[in-house]
Each structure stands twice: as structure tokens, then as C-alpha cells.
C-alpha atoms as a PDB file:
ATOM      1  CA  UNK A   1     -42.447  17.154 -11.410  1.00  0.00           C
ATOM      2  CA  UNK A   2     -40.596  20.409 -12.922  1.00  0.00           C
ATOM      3  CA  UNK A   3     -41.402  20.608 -16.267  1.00  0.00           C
ATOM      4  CA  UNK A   4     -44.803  19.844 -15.942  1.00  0.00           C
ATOM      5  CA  UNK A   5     -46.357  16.800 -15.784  1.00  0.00           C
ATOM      6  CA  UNK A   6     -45.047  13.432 -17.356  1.00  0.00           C
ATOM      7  CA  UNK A   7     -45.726  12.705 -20.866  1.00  0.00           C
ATOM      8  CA  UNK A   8     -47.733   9.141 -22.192  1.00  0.00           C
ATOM      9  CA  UNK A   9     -45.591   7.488 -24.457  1.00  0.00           C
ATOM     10  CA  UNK A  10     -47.820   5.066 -26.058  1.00  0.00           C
ATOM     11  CA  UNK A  11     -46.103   1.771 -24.422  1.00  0.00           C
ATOM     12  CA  UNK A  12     -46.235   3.123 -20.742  1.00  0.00           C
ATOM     13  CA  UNK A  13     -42.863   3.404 -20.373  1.00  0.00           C
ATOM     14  CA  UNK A  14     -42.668   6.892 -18.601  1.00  0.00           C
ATOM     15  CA  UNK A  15     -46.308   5.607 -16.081  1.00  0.00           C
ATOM     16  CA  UNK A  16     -43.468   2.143 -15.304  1.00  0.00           C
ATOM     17  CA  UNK A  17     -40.117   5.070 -14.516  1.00  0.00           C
ATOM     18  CA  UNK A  18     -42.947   6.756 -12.529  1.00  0.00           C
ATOM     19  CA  UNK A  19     -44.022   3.929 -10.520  1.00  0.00           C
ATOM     20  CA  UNK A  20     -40.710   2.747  -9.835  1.00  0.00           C
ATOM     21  CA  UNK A  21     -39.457   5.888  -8.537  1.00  0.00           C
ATOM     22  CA  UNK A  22     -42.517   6.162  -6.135  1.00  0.00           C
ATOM     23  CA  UNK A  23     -41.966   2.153  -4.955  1.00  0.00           C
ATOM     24  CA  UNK A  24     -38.062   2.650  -4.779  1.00  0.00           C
ATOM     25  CA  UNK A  25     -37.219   6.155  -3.378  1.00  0.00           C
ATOM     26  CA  UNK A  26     -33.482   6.583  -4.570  1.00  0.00           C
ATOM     27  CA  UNK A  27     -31.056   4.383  -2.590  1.00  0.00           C
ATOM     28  CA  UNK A  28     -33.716   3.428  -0.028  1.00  0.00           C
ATOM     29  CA  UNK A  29     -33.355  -0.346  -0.335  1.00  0.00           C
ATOM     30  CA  UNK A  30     -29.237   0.217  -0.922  1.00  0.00           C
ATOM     31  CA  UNK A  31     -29.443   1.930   2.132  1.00  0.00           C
ATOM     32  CA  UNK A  32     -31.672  -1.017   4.060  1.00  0.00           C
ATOM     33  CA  UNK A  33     -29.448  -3.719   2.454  1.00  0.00           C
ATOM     34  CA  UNK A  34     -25.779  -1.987   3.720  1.00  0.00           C
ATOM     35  CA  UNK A  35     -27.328  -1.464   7.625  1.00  0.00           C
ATOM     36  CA  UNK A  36     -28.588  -5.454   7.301  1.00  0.00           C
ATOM     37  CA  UNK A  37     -25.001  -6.396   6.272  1.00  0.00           C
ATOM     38  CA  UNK A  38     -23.877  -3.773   9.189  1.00  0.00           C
ATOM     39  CA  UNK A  39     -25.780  -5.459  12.053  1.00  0.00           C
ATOM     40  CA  UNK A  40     -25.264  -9.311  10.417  1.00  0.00           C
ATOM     41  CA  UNK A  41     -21.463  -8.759   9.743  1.00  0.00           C
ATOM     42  CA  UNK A  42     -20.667  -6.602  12.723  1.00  0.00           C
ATOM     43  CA  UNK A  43     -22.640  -9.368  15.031  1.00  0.00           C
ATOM     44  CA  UNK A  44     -20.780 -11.981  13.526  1.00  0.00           C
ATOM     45  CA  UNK A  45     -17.104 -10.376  14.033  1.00  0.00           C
ATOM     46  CA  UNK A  46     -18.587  -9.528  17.138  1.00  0.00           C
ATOM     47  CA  UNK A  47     -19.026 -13.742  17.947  1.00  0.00           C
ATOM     48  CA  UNK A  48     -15.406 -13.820  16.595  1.00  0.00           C
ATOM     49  CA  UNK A  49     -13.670 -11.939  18.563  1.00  0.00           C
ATOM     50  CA  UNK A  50     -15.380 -13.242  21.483  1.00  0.00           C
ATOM     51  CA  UNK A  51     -14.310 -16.904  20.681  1.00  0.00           C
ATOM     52  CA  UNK A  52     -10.945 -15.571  20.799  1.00  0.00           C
ATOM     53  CA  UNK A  53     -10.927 -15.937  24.878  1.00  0.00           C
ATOM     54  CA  UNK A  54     -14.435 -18.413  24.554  1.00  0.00           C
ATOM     55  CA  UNK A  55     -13.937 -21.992  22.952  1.00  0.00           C
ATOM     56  CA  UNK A  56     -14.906 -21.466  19.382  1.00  0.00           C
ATOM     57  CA  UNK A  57     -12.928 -21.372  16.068  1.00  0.00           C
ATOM     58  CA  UNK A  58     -12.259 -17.438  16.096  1.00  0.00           C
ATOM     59  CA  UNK A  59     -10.037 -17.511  13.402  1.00  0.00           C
ATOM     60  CA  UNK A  60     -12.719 -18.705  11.320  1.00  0.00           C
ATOM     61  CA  UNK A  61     -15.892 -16.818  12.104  1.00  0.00           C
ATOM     62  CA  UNK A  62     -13.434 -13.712  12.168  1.00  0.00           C
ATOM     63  CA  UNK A  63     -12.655 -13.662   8.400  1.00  0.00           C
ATOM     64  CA  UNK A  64     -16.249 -14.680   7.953  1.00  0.00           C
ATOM     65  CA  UNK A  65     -17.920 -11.901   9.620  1.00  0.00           C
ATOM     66  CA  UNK A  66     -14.701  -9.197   7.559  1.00  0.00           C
ATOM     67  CA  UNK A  67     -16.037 -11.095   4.159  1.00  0.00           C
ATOM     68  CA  UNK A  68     -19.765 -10.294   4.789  1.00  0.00           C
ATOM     69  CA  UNK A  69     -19.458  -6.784   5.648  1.00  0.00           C
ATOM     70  CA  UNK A  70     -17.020  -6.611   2.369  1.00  0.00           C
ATOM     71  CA  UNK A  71     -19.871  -7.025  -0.044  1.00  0.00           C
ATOM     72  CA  UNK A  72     -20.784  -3.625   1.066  1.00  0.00           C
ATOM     73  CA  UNK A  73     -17.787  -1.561   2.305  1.00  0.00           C
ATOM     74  CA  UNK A  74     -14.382  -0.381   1.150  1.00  0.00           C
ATOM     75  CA  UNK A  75     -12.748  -0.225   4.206  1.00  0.00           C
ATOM     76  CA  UNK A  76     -14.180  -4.029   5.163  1.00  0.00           C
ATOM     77  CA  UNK A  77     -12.706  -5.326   1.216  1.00  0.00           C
ATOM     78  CA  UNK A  78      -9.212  -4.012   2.273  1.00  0.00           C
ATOM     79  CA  UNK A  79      -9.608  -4.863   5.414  1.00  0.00           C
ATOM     80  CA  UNK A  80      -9.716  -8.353   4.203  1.00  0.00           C
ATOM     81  CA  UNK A  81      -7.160  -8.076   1.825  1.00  0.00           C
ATOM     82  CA  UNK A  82      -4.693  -7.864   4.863  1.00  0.00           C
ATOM     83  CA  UNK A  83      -6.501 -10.855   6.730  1.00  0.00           C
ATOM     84  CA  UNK A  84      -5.820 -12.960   3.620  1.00  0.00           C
ATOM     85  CA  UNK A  85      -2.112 -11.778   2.673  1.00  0.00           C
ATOM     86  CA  UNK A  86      -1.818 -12.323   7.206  1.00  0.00           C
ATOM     87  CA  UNK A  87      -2.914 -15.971   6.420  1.00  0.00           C
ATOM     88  CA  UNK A  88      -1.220 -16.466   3.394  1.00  0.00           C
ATOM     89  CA  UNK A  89       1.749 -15.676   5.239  1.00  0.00           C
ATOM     90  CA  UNK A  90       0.618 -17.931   8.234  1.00  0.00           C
ATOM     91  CA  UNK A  91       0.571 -20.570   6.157  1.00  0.00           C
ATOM     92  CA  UNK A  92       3.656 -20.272   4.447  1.00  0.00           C
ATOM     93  CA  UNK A  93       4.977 -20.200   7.555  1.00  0.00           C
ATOM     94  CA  UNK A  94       3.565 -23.607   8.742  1.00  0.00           C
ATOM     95  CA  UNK A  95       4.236 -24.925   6.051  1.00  0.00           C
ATOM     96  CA  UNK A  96       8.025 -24.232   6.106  1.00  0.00           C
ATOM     97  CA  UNK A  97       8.193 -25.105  10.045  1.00  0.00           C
ATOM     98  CA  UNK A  98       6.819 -29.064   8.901  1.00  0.00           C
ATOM     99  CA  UNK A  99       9.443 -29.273   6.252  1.00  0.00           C
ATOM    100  CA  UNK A 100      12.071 -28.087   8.548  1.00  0.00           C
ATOM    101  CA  UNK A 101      11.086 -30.303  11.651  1.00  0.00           C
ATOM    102  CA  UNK A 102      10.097 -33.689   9.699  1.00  0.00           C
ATOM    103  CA  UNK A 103      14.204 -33.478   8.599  1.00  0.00           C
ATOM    104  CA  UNK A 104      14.868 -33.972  12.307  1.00  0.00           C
END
């Protein structure tokens, strides 16, 4: 360690910073948890898109798949920004097609 080596503080606190470091290099298990979400959330958009010409509810697992890969990754949280404001919008949509038909 530069600097020499660690001083004893009389509670152990610098021995417990020491040990930590050594059982957590730096960004190790941030770097394990974002390629878990990776493979899970990319697998599962994956699924999605593949019920899209497969029976299966694609415009569920889609958004599903967008959300989980979110709680890791920019680009995935504004990704599914759109896909809400798209279904918003979708739903509006339906919403104002029932009011106009049922008038008929």
C-alpha cells in the first residue's frame, strides 16, 4: 500500500476497509450484477420479440425484458421512457376509438 503499511486504529476499523477491499475488488460485483441483468434482460426481449411472429403476449414480455435491463442502463431507462409515452398514446387512442364507435 503506498504510504507504507496500514495503521491499527484501536477499533479495527482500517483491518475491516482492508478486508473489504480484498473480498470486493472495486466494481467487481457491479460489474457481475450489470452482465446478469445483460444476459436475463436481453434473453427475455429476446422471447419478446420472438412472440411477435410465435403465439405469446409480445407486447408484454417486451416492456418486461426493456424494464429489467433499465435497472442497470441509461440507454435501456430511456429506452423505456418511449415504450411507455408509445403506450400511453396507444391507449389514448383506444380509448377514444370506444367512445367514438359505442355513439354508433
Amino acid at each position: 500500500m503506498p504510504g507504507g503499511p496500514p495503521k491499527c486504529t484501536e477499533n479495527g476499523e482500517q483491518k475491516a476497509k482492508i478486508e473489504l477491499t480484498l473480498a470486493d475488488p472495486p466494481g467487481l460485483l457491479r460489474q457481475a450484477r450489470k452482465a446478469v441483468v445483460l444476459v436475463i434482460g436481453g434473453t427475455i426481449v429476446l422471447i419478446g420479440m420472438a412472440m411477435v411472429v410465435l403465439p405469446g403476449p409480445a407486447f408484454i414480455v417486451i416492456p418486461a425484458g426493456i424494464a429489467l435491463l433499465a435497472t442497470e442502463f441509461a440507454w435501456a431507462r430511456r429506452l423505456l421512457r418511449k415504450v411507455k409515452a408509445r403506450i400511453r398514446l396507444a391507449a389514448r387512442k383506444a380509448r377514444g376509438s370506444e367512445a367514438s364507435s359505442s355513439h354508433f
